[in-house]
ModelCIF file with pLDDT and N, C-alpha, C, O atoms, coordinates in Angstrom:
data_MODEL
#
_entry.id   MODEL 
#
_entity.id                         1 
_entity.type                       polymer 
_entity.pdbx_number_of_molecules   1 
#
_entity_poly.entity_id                      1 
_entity_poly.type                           'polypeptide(L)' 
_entity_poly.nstd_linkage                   no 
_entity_poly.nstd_monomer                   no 
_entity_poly.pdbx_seq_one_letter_code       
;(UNK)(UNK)(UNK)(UNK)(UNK)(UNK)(UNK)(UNK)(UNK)(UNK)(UNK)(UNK)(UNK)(UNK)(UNK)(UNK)
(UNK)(UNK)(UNK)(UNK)(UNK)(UNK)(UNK)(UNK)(UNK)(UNK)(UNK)(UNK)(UNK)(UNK)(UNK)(UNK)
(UNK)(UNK)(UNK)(UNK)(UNK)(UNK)(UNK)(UNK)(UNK)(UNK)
;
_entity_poly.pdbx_seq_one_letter_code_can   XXXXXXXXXXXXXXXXXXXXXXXXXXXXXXXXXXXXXXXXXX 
_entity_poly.pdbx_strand_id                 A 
#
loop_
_entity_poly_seq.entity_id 
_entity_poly_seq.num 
_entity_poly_seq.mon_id 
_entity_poly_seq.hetero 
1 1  UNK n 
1 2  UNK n 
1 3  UNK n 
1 4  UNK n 
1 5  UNK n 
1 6  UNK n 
1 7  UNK n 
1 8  UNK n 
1 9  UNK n 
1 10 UNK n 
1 11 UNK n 
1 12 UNK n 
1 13 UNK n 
1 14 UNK n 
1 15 UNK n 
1 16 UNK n 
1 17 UNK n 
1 18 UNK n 
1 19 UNK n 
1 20 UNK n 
1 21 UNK n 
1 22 UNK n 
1 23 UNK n 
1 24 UNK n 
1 25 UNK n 
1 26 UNK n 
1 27 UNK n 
1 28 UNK n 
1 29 UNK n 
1 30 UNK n 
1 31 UNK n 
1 32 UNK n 
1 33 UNK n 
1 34 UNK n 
1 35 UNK n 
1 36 UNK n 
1 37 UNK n 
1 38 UNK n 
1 39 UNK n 
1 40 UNK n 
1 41 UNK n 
1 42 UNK n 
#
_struct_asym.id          A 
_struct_asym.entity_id   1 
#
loop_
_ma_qa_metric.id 
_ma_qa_metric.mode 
_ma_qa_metric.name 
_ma_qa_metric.software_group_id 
_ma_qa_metric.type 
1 global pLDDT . pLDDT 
2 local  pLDDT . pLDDT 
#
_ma_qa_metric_global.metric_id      1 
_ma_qa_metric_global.metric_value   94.38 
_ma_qa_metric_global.model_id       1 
_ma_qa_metric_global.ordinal_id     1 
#
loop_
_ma_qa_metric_local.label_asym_id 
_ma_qa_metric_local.label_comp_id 
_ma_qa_metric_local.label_seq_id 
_ma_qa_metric_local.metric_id 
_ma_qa_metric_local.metric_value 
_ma_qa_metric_local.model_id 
_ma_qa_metric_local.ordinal_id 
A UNK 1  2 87.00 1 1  
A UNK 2  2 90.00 1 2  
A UNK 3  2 92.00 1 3  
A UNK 4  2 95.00 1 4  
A UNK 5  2 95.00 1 5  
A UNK 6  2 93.00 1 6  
A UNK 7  2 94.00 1 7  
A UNK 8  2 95.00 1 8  
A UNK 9  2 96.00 1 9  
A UNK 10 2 96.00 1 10 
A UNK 11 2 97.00 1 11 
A UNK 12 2 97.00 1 12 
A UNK 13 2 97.00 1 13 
A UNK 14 2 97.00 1 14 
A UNK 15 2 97.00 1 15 
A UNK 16 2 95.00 1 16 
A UNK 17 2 95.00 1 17 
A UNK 18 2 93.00 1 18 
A UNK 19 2 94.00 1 19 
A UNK 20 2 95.00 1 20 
A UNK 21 2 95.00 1 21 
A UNK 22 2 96.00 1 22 
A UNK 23 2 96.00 1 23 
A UNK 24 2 96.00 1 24 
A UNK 25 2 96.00 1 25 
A UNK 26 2 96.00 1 26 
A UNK 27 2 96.00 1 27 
A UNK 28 2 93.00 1 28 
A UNK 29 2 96.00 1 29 
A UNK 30 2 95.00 1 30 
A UNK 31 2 92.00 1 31 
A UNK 32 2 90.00 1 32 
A UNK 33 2 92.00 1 33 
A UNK 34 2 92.00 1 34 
A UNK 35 2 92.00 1 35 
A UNK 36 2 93.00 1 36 
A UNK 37 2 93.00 1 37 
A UNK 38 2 95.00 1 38 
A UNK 39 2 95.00 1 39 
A UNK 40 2 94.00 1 40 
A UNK 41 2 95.00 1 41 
A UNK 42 2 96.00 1 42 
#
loop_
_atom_site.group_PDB 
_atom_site.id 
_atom_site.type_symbol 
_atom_site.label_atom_id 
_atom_site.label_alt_id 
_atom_site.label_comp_id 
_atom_site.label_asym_id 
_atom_site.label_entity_id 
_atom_site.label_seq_id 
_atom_site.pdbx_PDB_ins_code 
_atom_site.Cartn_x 
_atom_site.Cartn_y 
_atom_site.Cartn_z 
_atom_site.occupancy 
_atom_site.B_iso_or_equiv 
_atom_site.pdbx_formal_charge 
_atom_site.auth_seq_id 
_atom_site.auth_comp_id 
_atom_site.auth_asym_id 
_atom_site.auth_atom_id 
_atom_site.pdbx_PDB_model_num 
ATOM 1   N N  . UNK A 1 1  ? 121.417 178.706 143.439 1.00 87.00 ? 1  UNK A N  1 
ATOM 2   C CA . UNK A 1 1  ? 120.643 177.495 143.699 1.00 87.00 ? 1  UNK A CA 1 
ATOM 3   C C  . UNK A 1 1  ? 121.580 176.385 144.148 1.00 87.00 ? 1  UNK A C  1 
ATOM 4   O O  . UNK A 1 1  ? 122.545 175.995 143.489 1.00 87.00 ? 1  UNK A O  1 
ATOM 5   N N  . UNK A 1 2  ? 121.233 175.949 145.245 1.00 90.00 ? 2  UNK A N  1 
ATOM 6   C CA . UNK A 1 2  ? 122.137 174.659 145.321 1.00 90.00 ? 2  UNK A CA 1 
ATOM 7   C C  . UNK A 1 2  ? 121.290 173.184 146.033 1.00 90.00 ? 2  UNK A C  1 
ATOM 8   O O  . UNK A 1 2  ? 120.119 173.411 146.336 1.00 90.00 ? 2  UNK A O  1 
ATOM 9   N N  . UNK A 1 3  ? 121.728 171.922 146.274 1.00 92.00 ? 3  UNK A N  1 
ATOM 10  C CA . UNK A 1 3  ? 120.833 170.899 146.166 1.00 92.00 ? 3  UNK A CA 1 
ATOM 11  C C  . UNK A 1 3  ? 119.656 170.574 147.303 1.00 92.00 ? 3  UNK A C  1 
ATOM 12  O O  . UNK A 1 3  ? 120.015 169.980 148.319 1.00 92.00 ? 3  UNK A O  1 
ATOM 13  N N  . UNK A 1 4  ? 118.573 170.868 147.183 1.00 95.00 ? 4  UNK A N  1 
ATOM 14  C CA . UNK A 1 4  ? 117.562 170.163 148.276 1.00 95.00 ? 4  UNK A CA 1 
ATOM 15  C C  . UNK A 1 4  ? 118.112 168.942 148.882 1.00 95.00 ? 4  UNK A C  1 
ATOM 16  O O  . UNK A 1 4  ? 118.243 168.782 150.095 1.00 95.00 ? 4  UNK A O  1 
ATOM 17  N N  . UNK A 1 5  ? 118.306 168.419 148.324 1.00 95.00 ? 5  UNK A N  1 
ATOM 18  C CA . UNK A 1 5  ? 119.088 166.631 148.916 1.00 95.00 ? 5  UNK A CA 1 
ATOM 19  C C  . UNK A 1 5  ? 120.501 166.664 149.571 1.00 95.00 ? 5  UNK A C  1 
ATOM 20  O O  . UNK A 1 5  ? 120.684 166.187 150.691 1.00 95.00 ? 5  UNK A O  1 
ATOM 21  N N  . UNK A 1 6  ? 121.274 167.114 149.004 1.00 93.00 ? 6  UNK A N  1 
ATOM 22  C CA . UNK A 1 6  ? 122.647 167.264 150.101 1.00 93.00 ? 6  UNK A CA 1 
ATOM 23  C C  . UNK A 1 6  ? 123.152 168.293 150.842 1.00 93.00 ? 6  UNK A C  1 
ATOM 24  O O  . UNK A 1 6  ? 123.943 168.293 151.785 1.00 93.00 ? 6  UNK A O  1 
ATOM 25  N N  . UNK A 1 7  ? 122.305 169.581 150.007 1.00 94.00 ? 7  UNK A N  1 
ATOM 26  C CA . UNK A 1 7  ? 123.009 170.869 151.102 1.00 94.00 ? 7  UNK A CA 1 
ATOM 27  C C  . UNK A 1 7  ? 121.713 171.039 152.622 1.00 94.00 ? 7  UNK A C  1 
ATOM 28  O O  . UNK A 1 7  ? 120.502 170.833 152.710 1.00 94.00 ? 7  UNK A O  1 
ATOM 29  N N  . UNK A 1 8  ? 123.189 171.690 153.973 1.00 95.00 ? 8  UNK A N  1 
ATOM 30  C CA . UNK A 1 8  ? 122.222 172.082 154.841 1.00 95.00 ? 8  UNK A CA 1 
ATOM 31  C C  . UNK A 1 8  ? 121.042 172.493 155.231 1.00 95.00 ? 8  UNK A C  1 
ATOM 32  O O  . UNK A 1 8  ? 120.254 172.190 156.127 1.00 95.00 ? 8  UNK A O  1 
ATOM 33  N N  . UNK A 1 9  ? 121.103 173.561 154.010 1.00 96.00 ? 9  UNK A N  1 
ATOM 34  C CA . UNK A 1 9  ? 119.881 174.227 153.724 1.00 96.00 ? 9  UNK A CA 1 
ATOM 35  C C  . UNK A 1 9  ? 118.959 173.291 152.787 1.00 96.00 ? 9  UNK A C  1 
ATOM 36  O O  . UNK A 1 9  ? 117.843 173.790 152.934 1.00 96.00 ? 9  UNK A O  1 
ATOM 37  N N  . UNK A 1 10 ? 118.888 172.704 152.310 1.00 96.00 ? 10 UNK A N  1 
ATOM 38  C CA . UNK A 1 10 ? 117.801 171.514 151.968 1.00 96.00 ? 10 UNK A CA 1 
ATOM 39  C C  . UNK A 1 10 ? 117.323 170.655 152.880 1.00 96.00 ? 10 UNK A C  1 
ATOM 40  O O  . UNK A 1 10 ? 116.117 170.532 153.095 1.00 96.00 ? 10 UNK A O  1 
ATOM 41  N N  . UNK A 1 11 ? 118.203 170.018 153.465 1.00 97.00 ? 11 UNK A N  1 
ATOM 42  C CA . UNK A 1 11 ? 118.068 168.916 154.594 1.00 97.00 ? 11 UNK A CA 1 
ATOM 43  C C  . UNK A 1 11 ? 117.408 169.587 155.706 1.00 97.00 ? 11 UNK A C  1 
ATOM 44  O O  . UNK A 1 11 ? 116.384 168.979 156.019 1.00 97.00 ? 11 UNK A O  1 
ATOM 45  N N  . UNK A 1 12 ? 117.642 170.699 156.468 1.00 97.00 ? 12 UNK A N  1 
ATOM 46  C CA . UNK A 1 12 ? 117.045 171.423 157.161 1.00 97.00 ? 12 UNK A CA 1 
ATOM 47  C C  . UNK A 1 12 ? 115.464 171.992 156.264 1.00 97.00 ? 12 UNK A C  1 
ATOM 48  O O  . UNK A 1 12 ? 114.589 172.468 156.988 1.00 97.00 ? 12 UNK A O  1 
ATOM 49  N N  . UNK A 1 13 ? 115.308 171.946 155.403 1.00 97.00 ? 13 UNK A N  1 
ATOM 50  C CA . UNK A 1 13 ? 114.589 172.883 154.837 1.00 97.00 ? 13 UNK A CA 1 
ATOM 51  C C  . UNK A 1 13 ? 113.319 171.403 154.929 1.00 97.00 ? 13 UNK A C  1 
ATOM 52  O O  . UNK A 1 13 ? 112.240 171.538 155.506 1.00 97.00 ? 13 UNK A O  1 
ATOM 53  N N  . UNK A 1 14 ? 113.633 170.439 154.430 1.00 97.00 ? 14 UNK A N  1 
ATOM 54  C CA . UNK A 1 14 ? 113.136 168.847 154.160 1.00 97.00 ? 14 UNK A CA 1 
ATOM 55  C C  . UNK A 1 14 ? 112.588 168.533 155.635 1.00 97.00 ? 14 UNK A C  1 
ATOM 56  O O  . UNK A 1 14 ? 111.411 168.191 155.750 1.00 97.00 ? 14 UNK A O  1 
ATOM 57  N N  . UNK A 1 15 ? 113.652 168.674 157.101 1.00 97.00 ? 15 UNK A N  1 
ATOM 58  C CA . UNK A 1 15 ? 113.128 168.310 158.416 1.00 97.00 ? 15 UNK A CA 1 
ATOM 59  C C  . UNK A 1 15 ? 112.109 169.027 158.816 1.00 97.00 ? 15 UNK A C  1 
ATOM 60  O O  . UNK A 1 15 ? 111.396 168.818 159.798 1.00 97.00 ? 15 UNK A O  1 
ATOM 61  N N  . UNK A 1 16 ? 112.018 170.225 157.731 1.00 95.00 ? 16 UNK A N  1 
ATOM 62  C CA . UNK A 1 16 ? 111.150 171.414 158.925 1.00 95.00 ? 16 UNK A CA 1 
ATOM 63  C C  . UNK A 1 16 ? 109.951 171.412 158.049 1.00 95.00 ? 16 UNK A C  1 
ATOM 64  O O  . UNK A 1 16 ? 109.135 172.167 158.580 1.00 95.00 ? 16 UNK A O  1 
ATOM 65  N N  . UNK A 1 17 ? 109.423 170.869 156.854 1.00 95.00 ? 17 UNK A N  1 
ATOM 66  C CA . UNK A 1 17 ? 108.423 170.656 156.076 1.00 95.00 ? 17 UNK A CA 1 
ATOM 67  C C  . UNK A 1 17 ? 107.377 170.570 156.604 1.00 95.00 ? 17 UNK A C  1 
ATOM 68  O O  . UNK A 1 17 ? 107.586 170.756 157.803 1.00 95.00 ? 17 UNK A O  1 
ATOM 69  N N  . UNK A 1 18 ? 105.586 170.269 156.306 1.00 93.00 ? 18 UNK A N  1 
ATOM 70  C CA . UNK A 1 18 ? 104.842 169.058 156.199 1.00 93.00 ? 18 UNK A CA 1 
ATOM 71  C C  . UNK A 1 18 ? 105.610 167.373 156.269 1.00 93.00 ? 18 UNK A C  1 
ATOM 72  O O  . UNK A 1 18 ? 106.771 167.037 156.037 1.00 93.00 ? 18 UNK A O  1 
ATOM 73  N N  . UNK A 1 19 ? 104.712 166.764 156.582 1.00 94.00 ? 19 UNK A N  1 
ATOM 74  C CA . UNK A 1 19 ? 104.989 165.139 155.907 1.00 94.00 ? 19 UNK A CA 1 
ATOM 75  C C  . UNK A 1 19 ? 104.557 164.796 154.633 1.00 94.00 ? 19 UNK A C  1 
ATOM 76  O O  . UNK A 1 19 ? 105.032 163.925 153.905 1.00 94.00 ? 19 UNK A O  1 
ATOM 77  N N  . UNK A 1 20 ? 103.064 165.990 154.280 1.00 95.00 ? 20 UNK A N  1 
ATOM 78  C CA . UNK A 1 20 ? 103.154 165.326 152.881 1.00 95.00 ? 20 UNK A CA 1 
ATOM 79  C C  . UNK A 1 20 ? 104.376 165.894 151.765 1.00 95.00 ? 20 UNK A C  1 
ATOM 80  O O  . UNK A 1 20 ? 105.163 165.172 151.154 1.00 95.00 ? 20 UNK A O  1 
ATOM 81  N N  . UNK A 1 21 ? 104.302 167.081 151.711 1.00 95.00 ? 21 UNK A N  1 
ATOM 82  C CA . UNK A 1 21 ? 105.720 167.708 151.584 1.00 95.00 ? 21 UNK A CA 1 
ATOM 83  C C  . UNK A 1 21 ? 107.038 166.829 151.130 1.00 95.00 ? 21 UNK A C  1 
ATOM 84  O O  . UNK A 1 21 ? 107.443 166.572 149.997 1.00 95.00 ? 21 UNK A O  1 
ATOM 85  N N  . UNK A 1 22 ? 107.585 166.445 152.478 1.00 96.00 ? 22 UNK A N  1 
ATOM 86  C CA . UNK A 1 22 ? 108.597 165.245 152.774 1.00 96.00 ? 22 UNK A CA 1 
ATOM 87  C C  . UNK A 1 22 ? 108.470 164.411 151.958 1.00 96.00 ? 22 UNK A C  1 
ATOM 88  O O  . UNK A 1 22 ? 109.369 164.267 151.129 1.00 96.00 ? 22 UNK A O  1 
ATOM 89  N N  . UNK A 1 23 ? 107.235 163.532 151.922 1.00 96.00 ? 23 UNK A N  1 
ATOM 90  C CA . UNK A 1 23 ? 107.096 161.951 151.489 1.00 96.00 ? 23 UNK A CA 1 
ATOM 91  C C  . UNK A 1 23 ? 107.487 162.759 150.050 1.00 96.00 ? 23 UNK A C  1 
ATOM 92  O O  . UNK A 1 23 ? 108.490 162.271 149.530 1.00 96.00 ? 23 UNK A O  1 
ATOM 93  N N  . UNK A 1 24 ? 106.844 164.002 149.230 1.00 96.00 ? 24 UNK A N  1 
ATOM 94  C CA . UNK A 1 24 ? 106.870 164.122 147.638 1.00 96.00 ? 24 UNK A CA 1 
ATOM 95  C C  . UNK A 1 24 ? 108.284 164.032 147.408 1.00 96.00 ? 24 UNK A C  1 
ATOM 96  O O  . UNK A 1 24 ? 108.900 163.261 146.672 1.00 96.00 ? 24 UNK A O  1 
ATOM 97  N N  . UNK A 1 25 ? 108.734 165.031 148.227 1.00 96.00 ? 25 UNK A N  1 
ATOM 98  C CA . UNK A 1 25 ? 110.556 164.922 147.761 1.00 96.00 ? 25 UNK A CA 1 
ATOM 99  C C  . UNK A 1 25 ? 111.639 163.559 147.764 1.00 96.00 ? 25 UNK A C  1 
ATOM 100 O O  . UNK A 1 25 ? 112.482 163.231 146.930 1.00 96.00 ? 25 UNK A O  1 
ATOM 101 N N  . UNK A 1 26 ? 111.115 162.732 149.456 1.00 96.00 ? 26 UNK A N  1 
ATOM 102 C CA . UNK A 1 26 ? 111.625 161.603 149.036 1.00 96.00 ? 26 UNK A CA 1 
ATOM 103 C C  . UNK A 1 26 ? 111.481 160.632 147.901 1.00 96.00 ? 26 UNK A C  1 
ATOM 104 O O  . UNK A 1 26 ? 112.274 159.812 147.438 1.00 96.00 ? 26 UNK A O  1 
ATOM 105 N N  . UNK A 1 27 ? 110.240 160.953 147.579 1.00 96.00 ? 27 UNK A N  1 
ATOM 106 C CA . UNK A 1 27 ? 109.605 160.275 146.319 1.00 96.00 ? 27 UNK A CA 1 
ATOM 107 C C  . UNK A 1 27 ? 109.948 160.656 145.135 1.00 96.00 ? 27 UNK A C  1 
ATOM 108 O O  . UNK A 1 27 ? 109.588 160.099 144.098 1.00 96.00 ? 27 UNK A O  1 
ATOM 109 N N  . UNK A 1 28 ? 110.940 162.001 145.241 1.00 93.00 ? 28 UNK A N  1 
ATOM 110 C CA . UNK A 1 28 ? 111.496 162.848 143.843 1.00 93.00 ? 28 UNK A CA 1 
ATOM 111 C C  . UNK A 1 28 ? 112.491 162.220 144.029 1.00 93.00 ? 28 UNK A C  1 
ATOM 112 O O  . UNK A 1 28 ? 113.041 161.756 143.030 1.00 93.00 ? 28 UNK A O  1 
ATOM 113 N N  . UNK A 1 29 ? 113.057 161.986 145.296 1.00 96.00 ? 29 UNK A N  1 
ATOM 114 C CA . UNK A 1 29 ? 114.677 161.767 145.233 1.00 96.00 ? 29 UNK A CA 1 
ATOM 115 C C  . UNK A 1 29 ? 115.022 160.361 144.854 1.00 96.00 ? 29 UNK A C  1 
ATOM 116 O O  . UNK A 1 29 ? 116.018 160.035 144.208 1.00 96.00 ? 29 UNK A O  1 
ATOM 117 N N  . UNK A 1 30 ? 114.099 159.561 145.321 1.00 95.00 ? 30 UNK A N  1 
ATOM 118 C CA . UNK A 1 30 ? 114.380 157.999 145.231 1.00 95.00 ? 30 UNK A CA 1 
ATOM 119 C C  . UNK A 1 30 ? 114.519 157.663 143.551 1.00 95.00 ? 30 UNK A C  1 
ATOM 120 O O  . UNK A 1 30 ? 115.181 156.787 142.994 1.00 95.00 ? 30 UNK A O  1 
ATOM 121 N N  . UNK A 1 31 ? 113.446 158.930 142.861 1.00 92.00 ? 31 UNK A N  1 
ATOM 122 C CA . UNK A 1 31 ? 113.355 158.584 141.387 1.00 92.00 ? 31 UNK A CA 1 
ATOM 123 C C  . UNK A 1 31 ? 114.467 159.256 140.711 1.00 92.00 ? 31 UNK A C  1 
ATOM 124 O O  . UNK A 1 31 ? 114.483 158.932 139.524 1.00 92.00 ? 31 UNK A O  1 
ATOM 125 N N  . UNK A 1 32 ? 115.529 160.182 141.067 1.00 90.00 ? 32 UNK A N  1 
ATOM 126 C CA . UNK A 1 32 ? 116.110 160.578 139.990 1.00 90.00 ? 32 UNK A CA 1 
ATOM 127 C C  . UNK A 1 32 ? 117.712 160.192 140.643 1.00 90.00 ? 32 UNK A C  1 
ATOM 128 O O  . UNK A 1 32 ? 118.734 160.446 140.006 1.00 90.00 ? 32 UNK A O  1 
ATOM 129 N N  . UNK A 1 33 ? 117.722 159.642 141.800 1.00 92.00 ? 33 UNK A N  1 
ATOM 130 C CA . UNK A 1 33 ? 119.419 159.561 142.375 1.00 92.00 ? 33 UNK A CA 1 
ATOM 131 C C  . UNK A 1 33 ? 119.647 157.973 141.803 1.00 92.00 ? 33 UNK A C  1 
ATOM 132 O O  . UNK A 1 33 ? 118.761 157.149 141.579 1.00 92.00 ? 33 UNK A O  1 
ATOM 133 N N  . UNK A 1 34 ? 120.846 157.836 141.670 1.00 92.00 ? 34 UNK A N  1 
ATOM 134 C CA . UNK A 1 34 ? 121.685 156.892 141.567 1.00 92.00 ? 34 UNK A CA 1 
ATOM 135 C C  . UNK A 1 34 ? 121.560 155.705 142.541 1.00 92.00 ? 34 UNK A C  1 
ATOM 136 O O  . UNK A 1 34 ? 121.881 156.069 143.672 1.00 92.00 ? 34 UNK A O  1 
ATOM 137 N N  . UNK A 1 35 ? 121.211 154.446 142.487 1.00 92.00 ? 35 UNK A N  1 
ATOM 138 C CA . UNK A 1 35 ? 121.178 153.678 143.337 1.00 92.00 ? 35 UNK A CA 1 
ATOM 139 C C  . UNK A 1 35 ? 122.328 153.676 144.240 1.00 92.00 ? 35 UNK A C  1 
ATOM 140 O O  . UNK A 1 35 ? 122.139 153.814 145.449 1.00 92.00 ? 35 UNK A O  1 
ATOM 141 N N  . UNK A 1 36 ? 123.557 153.524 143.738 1.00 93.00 ? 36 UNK A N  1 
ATOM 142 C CA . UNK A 1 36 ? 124.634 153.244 144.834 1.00 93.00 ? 36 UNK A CA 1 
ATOM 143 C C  . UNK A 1 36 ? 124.729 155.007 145.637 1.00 93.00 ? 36 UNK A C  1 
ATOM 144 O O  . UNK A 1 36 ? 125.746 155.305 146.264 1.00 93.00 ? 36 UNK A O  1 
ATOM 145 N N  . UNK A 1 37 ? 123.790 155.822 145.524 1.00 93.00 ? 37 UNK A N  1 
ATOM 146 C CA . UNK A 1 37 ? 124.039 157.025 146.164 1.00 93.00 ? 37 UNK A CA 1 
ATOM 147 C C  . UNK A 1 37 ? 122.865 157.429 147.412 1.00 93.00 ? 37 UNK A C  1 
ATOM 148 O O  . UNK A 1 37 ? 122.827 158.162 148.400 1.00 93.00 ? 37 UNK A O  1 
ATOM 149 N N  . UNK A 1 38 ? 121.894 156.403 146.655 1.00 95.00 ? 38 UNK A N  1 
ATOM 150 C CA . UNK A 1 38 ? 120.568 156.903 147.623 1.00 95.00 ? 38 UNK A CA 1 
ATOM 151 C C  . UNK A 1 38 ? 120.394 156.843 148.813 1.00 95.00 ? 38 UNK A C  1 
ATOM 152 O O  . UNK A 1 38 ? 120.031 157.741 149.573 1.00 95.00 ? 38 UNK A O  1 
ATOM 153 N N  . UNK A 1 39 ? 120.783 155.203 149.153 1.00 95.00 ? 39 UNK A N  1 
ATOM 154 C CA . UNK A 1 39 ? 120.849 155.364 150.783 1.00 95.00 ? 39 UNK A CA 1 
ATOM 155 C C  . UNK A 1 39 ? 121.351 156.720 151.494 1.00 95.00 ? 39 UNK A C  1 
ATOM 156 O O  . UNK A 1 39 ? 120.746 157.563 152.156 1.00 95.00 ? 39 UNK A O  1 
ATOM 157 N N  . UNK A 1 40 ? 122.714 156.595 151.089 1.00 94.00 ? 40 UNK A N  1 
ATOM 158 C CA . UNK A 1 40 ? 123.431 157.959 151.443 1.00 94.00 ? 40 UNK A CA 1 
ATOM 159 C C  . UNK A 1 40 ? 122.500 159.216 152.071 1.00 94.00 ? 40 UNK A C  1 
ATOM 160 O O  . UNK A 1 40 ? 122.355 159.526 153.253 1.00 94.00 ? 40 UNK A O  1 
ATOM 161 N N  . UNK A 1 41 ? 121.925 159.824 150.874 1.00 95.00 ? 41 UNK A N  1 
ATOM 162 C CA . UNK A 1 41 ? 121.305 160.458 150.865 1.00 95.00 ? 41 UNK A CA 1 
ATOM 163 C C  . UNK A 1 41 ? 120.182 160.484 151.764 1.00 95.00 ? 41 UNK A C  1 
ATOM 164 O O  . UNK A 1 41 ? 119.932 161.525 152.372 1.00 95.00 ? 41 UNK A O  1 
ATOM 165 N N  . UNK A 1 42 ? 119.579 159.601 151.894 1.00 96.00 ? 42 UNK A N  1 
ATOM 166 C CA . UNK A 1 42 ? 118.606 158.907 152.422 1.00 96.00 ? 42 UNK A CA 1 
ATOM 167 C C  . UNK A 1 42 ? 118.255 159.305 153.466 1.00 96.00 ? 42 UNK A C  1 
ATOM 168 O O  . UNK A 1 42 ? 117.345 158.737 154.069 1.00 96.00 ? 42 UNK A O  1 
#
């Protein structure tokens, strides 16, 4: 297992989704990352 949010295979996996899809995860990610990390991520 490795991260939906920073590995290739997440980020690719995230572009090639639904939008509603998308919006849930950004909406997972915004809630559990670190502020000074999120943009980043973002």
């Amino acid at each position: 297992r490795i991260s939906l949010a920073r590995s290739a295979m997440g980020r690719a996996y995230i572009a090639g989704t639904t939008e509603a899809e998308r919006a849930e995860i950004i909406e997972r990610i915004r809630e559990r990352t670190e502020p000074d990390r999120l943009q980043e991520i973002l």
